[in-house]
C-alpha atoms as a PDB file:
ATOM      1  CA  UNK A   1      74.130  83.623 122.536  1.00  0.00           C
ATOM      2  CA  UNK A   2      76.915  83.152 119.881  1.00  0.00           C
ATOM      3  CA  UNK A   3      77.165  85.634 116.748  1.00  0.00           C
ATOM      4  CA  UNK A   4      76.369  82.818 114.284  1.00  0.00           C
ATOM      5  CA  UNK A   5      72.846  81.935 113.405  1.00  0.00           C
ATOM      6  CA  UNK A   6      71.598  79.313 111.342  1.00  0.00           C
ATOM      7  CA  UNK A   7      69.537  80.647 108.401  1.00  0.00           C
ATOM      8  CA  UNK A   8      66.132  79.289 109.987  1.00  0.00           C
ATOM      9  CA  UNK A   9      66.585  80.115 113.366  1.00  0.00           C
ATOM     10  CA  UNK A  10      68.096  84.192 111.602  1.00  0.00           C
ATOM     11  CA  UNK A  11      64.546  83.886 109.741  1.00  0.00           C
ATOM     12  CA  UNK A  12      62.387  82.754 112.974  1.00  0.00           C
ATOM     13  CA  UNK A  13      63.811  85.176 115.189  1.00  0.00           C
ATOM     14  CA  UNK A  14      64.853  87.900 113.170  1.00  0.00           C
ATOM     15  CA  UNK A  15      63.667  90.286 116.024  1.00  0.00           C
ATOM     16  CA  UNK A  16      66.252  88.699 118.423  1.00  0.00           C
ATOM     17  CA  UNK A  17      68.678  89.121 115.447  1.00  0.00           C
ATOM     18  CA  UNK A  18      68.422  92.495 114.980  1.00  0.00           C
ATOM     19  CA  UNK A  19      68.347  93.264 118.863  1.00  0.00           C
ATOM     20  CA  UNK A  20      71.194  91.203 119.327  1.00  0.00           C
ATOM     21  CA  UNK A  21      73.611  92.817 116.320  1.00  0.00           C
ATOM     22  CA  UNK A  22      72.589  96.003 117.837  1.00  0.00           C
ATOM     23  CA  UNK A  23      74.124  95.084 121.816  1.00  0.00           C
ATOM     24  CA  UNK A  24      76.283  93.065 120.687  1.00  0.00           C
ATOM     25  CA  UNK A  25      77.779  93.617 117.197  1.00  0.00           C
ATOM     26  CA  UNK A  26      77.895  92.160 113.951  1.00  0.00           C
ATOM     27  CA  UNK A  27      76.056  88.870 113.430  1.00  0.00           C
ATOM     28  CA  UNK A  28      76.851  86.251 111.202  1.00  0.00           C
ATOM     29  CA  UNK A  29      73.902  83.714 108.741  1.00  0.00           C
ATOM     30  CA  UNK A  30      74.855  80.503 107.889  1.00  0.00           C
ATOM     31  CA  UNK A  31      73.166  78.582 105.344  1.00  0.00           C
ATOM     32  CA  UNK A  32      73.976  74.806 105.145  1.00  0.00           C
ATOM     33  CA  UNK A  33      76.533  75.493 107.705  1.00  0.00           C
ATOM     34  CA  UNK A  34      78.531  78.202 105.707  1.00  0.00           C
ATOM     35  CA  UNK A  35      78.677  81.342 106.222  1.00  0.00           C
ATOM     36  CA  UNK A  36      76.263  83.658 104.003  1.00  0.00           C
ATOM     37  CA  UNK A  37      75.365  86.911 105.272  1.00  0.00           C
ATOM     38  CA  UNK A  38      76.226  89.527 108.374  1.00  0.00           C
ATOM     39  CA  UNK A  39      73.947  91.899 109.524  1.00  0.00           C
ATOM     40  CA  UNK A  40      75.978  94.499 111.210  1.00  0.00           C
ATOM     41  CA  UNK A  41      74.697  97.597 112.706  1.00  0.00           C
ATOM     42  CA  UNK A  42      74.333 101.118 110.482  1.00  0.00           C
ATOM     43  CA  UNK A  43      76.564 102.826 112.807  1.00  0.00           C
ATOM     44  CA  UNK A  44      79.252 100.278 112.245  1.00  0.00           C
ATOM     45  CA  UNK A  45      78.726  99.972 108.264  1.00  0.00           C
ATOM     46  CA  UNK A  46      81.778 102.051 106.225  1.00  0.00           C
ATOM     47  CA  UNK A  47      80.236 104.688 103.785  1.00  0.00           C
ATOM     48  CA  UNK A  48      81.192 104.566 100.269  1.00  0.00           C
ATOM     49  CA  UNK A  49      83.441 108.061 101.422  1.00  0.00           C
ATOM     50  CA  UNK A  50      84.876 106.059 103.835  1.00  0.00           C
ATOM     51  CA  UNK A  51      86.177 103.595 101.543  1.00  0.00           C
ATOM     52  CA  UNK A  52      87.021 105.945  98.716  1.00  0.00           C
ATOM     53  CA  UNK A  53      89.236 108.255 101.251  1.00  0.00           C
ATOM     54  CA  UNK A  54      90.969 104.952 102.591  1.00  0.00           C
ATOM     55  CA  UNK A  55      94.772 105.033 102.597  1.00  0.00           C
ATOM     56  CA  UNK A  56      94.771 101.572 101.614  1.00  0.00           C
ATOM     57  CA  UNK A  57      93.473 100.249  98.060  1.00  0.00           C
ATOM     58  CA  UNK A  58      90.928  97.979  98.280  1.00  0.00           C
ATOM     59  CA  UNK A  59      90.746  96.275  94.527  1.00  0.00           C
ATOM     60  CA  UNK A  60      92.538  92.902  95.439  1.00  0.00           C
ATOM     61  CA  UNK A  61      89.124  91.429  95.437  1.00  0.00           C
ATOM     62  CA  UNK A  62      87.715  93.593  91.486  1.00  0.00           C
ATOM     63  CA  UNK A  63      90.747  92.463  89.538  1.00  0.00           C
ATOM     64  CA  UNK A  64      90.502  89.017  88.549  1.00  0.00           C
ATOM     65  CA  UNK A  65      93.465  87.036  88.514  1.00  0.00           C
ATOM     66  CA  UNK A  66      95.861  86.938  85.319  1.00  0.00           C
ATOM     67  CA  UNK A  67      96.857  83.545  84.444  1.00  0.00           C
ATOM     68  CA  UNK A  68     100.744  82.856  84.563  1.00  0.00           C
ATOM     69  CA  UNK A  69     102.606  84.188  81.530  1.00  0.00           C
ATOM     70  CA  UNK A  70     103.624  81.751  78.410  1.00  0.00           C
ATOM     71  CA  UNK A  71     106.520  81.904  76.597  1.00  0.00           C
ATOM     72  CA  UNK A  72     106.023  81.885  72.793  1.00  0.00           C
ATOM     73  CA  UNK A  73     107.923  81.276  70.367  1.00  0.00           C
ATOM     74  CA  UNK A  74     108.991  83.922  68.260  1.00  0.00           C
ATOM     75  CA  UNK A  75     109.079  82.804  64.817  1.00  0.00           C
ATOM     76  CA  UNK A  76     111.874  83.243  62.124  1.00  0.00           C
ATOM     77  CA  UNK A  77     112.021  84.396  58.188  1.00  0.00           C
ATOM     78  CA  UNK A  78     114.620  82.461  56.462  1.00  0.00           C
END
């Protein structure tokens, strides 16, 4: 079976689910055809110390983008 369940079929079987992420890996929910969720097995989940010890920063996704800088006009005292 393929690692991408429909929402319905995730919610009907949820059994098979769960066996299935466990043999096979992380499994992937879509709802209306998009993807939604992932159930992925405990042993394969990062722990928070996992993340906070990683080498690599991971806030590209908590800082919201900045909108592109404006020039103003600095005004003048005759």
């Amino acid at each position: 079976m393929s690692n991408i369940w429909p929402a319905d079929a995730a919610k009907e079987n949820f059994n098979d689910l769960l066996e299935t992420a466990l043999a096979q890996g992380p499994q992937i929910v879509t709802q209306h055809g998009v993807a939604a969720a992932v159930l992925v097995p405990i042993d394969q989940w990062p722990t928070l110390k996992d993340l906070l010890l990683a080498p690599e920063a991971r806030t590209e996704q908590l800082t919201p983008p900045r909108p592109a800088l404006r020039n103003r006009i600095i005004p003048t005292f005759d």
